[in-house]
N, C-alpha and C. Protein backbone atom coordinates (compact mmCIF):
# COMPACT_ATOMS: atom_id res chain seq x y z
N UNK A 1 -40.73 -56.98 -68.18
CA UNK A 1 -40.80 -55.53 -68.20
C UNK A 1 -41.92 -55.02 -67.27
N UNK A 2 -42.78 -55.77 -67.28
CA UNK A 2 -44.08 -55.53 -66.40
C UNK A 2 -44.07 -55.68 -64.83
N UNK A 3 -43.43 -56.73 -65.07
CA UNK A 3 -42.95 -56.81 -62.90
C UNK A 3 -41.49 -55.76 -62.96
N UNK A 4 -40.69 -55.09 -63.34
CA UNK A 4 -39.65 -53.82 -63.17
C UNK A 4 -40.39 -52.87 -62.94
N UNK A 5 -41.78 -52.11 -63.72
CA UNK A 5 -42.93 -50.99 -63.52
C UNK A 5 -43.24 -51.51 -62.40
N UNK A 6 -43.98 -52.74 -62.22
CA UNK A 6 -44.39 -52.67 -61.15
C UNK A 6 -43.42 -52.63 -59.49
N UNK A 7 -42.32 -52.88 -59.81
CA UNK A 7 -41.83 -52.79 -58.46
C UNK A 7 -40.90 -51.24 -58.38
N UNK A 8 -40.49 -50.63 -59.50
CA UNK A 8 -40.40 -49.15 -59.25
C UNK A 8 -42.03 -48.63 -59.23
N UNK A 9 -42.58 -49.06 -59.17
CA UNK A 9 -43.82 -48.04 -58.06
C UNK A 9 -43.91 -48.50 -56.84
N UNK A 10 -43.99 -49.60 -56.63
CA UNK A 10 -44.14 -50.20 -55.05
C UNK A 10 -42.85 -49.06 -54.46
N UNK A 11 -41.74 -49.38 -55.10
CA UNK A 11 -40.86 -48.59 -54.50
C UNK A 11 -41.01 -47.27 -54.10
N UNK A 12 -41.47 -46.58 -55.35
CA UNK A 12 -41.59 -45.17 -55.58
C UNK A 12 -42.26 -44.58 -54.40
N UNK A 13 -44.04 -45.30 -54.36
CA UNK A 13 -44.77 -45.47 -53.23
C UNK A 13 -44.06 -45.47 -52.16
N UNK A 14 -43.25 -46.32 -51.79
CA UNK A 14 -43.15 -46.82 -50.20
C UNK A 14 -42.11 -45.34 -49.60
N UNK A 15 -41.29 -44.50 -50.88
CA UNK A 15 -40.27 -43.52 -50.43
C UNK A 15 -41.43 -42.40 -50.21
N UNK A 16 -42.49 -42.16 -51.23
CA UNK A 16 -43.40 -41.03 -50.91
C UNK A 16 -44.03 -41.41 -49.51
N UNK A 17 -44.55 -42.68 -48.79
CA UNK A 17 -44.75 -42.86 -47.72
C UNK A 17 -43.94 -42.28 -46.81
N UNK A 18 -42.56 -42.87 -46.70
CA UNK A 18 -41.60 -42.29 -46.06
C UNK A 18 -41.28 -40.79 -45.57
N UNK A 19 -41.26 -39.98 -46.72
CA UNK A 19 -41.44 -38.62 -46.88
C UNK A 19 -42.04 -38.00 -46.26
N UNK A 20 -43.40 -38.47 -46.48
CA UNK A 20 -44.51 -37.72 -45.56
C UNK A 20 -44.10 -37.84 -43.84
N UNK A 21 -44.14 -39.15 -43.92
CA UNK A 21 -44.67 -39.84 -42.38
C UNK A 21 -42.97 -38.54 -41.58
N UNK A 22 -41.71 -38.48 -42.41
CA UNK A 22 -40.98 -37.69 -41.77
C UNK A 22 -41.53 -36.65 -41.65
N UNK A 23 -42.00 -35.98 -42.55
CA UNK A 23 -43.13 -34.57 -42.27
C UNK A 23 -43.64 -34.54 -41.00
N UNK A 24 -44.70 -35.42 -41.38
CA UNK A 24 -45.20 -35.98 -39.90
C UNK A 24 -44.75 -35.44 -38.58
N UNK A 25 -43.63 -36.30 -38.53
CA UNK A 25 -43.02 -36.44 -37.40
C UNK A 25 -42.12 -34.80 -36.60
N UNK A 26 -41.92 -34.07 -37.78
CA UNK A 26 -41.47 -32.70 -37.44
C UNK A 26 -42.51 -31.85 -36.71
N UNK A 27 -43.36 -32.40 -37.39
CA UNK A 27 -44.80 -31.76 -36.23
C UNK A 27 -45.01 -32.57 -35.51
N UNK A 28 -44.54 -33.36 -34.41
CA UNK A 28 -44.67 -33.84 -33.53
C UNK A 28 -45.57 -33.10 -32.16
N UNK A 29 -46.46 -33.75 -31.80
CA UNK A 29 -47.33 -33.18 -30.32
C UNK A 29 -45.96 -33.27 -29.37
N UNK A 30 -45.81 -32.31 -28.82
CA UNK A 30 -45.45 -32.36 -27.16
C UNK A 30 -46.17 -32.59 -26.18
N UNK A 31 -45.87 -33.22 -24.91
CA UNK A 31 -46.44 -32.95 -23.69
C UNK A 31 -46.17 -32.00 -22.44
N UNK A 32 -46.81 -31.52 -22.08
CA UNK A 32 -46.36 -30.40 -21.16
C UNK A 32 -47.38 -30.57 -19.82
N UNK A 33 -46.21 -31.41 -19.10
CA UNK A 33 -46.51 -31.78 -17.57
C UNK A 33 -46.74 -30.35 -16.51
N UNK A 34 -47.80 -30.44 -16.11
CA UNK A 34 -48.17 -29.85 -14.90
C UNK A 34 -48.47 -30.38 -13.50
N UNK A 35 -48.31 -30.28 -12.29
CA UNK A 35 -48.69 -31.09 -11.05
C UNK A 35 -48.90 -30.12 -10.26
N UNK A 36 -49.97 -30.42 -9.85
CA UNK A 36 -51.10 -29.67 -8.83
C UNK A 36 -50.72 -30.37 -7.86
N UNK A 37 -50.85 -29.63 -6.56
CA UNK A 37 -51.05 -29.95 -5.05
C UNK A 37 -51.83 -29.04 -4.42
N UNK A 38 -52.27 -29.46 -3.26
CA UNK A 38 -53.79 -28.58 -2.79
C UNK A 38 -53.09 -27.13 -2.43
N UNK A 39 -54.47 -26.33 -3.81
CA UNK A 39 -54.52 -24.85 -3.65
C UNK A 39 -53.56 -24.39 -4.78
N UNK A 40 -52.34 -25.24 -5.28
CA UNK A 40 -51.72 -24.30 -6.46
C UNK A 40 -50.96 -25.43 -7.46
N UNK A 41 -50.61 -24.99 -8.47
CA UNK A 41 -49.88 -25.46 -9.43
C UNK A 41 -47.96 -25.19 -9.42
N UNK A 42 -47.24 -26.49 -8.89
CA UNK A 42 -46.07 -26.07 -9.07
C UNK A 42 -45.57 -25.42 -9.97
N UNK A 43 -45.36 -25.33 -11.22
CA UNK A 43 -45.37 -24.25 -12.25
C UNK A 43 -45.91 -22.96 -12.42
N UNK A 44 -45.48 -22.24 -12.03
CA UNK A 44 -46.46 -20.57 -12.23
C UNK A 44 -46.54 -20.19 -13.45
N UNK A 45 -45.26 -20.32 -14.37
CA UNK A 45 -44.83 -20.00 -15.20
C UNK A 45 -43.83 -20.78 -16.43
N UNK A 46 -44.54 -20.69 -17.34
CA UNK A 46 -43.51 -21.43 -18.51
C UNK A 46 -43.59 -20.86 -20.31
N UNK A 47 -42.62 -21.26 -21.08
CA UNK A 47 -42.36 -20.79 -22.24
C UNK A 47 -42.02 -21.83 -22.90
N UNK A 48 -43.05 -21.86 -24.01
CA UNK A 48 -43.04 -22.81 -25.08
C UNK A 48 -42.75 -22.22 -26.54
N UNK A 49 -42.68 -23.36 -27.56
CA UNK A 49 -42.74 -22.38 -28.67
C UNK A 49 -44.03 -23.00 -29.33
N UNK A 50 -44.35 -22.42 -30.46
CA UNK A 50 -45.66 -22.19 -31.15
C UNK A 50 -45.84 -24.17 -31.26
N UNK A 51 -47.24 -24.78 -31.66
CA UNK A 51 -46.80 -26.18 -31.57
C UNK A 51 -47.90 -26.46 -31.20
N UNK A 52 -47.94 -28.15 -31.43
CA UNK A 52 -49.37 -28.71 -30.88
C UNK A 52 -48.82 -29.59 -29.50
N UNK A 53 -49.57 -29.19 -28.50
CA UNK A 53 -49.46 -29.95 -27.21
C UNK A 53 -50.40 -30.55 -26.51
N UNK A 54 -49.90 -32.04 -26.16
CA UNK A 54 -50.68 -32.38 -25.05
C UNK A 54 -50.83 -32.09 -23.19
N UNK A 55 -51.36 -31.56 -22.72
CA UNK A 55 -51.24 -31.03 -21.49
C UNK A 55 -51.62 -32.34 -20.60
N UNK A 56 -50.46 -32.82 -19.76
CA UNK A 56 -50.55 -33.91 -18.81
C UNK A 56 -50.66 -33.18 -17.27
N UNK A 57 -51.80 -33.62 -17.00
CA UNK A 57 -51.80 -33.06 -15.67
C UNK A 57 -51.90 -34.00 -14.05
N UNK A 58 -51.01 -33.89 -13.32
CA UNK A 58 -50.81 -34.95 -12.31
C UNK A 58 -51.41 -34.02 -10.81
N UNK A 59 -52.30 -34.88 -9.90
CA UNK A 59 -52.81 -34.67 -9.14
C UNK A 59 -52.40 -35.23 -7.52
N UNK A 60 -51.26 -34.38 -7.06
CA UNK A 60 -49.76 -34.34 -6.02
C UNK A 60 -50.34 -34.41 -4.68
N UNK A 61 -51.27 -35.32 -4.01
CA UNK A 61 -51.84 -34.96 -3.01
C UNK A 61 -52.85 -34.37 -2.24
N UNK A 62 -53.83 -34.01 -3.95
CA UNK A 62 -54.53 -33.42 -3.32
C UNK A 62 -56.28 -34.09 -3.10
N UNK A 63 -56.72 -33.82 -2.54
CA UNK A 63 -57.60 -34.95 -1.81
C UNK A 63 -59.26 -35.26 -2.52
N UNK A 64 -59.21 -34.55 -3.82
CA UNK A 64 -60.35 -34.67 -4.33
C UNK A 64 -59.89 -34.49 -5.96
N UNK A 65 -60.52 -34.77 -6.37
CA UNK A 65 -60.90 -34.08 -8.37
C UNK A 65 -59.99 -32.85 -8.83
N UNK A 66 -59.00 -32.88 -9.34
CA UNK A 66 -58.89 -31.99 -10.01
C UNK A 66 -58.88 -31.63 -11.37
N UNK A 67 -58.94 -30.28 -12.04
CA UNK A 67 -58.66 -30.16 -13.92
C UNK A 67 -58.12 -29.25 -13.92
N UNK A 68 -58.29 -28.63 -15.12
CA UNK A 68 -57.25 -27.79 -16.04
C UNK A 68 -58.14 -26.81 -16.84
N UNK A 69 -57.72 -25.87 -16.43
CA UNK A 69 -58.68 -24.84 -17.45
C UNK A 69 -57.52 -23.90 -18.40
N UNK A 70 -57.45 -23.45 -19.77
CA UNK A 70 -56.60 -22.69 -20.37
C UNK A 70 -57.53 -21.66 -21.17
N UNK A 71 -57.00 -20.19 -20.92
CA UNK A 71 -57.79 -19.41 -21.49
C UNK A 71 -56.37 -18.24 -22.07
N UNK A 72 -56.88 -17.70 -23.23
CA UNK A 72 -56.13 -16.69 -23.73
C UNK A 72 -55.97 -15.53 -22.82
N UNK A 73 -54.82 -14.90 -22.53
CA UNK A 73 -54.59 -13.59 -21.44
C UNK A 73 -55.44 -12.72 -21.78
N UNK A 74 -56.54 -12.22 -20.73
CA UNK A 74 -57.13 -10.92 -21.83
C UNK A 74 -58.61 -11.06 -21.54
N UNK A 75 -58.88 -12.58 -21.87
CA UNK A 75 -60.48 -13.27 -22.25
C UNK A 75 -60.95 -13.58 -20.86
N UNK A 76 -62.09 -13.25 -20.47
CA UNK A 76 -63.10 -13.34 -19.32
C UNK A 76 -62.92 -15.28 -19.36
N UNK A 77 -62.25 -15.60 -17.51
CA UNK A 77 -61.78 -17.12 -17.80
C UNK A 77 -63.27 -17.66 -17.25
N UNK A 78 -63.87 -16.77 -16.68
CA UNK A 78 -65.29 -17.25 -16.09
C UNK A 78 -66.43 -17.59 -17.01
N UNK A 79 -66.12 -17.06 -17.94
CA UNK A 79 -67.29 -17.81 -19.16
C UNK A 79 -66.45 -19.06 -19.68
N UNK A 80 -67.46 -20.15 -19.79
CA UNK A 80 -66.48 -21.06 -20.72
C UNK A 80 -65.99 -21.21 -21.90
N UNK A 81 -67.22 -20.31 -22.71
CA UNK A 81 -66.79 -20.19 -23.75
C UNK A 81 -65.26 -19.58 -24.48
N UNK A 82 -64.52 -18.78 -23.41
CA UNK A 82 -63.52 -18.32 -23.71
C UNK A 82 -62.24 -19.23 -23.29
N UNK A 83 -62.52 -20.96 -22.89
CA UNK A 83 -61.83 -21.88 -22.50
C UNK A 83 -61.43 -22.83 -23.76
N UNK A 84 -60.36 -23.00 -24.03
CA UNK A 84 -59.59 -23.92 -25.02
C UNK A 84 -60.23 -25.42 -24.39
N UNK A 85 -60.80 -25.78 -25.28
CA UNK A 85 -61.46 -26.77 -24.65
C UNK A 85 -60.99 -28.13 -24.97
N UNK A 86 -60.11 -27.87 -25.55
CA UNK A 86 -59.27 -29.15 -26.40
C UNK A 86 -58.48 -29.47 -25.08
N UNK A 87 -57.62 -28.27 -24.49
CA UNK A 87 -56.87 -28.63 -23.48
C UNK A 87 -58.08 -29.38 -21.89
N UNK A 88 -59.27 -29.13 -21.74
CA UNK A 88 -59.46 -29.83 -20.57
C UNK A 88 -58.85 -31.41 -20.58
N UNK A 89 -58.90 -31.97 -19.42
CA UNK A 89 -57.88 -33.09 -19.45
C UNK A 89 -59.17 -33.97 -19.92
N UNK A 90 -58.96 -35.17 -20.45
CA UNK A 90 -60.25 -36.11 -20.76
C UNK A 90 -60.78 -36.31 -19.69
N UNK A 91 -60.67 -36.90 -18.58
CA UNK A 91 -61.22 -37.55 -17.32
C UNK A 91 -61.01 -36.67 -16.09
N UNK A 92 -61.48 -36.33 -15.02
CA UNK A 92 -61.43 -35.91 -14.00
C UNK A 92 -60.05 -36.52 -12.98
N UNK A 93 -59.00 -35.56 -12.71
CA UNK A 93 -57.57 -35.98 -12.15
C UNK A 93 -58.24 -36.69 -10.96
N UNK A 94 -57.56 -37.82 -10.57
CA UNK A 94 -58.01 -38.21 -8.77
C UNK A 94 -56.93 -38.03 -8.50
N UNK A 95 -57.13 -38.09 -6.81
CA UNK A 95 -55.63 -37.96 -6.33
C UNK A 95 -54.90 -39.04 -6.30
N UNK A 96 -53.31 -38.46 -6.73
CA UNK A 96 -52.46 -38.93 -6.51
C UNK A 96 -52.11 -39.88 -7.74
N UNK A 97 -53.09 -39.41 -9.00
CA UNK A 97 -52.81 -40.29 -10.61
C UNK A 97 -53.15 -38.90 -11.41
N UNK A 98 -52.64 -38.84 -13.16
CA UNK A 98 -52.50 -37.77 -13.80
C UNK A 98 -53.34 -38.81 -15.13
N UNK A 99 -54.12 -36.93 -15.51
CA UNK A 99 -54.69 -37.47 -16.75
C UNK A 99 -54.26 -36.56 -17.79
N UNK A 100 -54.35 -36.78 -19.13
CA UNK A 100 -54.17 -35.89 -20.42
C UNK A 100 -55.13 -35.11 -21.12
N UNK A 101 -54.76 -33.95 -21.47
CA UNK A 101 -55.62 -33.61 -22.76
C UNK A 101 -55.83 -33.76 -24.27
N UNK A 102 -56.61 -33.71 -25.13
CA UNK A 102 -56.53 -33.19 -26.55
C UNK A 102 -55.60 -32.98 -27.23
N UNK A 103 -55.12 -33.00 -28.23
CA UNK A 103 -54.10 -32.28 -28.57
C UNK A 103 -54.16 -31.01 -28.88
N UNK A 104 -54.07 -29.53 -28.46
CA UNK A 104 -53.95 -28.53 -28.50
C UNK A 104 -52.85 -27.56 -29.43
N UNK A 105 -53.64 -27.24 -30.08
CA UNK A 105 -52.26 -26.31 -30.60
C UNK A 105 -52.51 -24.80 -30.34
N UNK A 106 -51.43 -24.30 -30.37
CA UNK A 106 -50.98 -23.16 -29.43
C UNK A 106 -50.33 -22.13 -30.28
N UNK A 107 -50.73 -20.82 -30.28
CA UNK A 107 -50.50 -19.99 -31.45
C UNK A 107 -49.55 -19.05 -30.34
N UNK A 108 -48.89 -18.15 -31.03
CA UNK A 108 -48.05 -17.27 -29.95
C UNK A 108 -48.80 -16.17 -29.11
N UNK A 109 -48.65 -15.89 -28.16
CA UNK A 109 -49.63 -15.46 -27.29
C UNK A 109 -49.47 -15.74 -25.70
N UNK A 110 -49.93 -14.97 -25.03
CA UNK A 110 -49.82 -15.84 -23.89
C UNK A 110 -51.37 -16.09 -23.28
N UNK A 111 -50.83 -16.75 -22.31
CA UNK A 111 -52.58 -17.98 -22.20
C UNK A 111 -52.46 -17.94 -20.56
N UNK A 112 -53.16 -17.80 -19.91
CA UNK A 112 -54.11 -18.29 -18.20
C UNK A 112 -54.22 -19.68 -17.86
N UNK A 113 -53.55 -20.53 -17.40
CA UNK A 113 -54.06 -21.67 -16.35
C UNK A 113 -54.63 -21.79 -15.37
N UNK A 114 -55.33 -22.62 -15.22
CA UNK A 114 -56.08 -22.74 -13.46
C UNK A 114 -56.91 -24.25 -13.09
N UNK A 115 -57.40 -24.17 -12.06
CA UNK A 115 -57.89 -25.53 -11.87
C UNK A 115 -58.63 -24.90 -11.04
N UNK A 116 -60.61 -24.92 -11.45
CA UNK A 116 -61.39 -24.45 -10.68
C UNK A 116 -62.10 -25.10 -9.50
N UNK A 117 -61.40 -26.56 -9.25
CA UNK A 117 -62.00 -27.65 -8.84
C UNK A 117 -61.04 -27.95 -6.86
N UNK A 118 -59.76 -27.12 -7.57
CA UNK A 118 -58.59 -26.95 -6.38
C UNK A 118 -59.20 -26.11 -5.37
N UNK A 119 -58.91 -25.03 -5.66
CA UNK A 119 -58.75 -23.90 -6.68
C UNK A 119 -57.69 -23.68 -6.32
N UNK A 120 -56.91 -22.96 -7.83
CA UNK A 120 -55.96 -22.82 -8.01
C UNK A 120 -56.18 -21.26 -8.35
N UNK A 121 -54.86 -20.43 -7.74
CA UNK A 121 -54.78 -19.01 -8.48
C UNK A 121 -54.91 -19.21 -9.88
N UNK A 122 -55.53 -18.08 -10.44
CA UNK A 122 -55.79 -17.54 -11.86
C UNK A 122 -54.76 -16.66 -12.49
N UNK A 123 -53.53 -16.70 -12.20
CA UNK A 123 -52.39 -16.21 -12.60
C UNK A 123 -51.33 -16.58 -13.12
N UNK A 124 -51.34 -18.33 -13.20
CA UNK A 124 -50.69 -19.03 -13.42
C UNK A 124 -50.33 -18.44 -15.31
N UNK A 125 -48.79 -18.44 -16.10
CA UNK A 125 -48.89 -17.70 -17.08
C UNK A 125 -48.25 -18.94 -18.00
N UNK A 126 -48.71 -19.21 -19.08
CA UNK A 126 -48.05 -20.21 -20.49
C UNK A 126 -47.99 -18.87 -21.49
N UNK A 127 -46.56 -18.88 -21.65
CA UNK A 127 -45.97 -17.92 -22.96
C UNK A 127 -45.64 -19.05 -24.05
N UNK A 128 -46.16 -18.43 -25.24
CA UNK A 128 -45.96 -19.09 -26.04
C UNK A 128 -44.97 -18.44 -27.53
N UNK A 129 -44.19 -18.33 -27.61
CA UNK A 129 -43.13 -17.15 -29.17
C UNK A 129 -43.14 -17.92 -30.11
């Protein structure tokens, strides 16, 4: 009777594991590829939905360091403090290899990209619904 309890809990356990880890997985991170080439970002513009993302950013030729800056539409992008700082990429892009960010999550709103290192226009737009 004692090893039946014990293996309807092992069981019980292993389905509440299950459960979750599917939870989990509905919140899945995305990645959201960007590629720079000298002076701009092929993407001007994109639409996501609400969500946690990783921002991959690939560096297309261009001949030095690049990053990633994300700021809410609205917020002064020249202070840093108004920079999502989760999204800078970990490591400094070199050319012609891509690095990642943080995982970021992203509320609805729209948000500013740029790369101050290119430089890249400050117009670049991420909508987020």
């Amino acid at each position: 009777m004692k090893n039946l309890i014990l293996i309807l809990a092992v069981v019980l356990g292993l389905n509440t594991a299950v459960q979750a880890q599917d939870k989990m997985m509905d919140k899945k991170v995305k990645t959201i590829t960007l590629e720079q080439t000298p002076g701009e970002f092929t993407k001007k513009e994109l639409t996501v939905k609400e969500g946690t993302y990783i921002f991959e950013i690939v560096n297309n030729g261009v001949d030095h360091n690049v990053g990633f800056v994300l700021v809410e539409k609205g917020k002064d992008i020249s202070k840093p403090e108004n920079h999502i700082q989760t999204a800078y990429v970990t490591a400094p892009v070199g050319t012609d290899s891509k690095e990642v960010s943080k995982p970021t999550t992203l509320s609805k709103g729209e948000y500013v990209y740029f790369c101050p290192l290119n430089p890249t226009a400050t117009d670049n737009i991420l909508v987020v619904k």
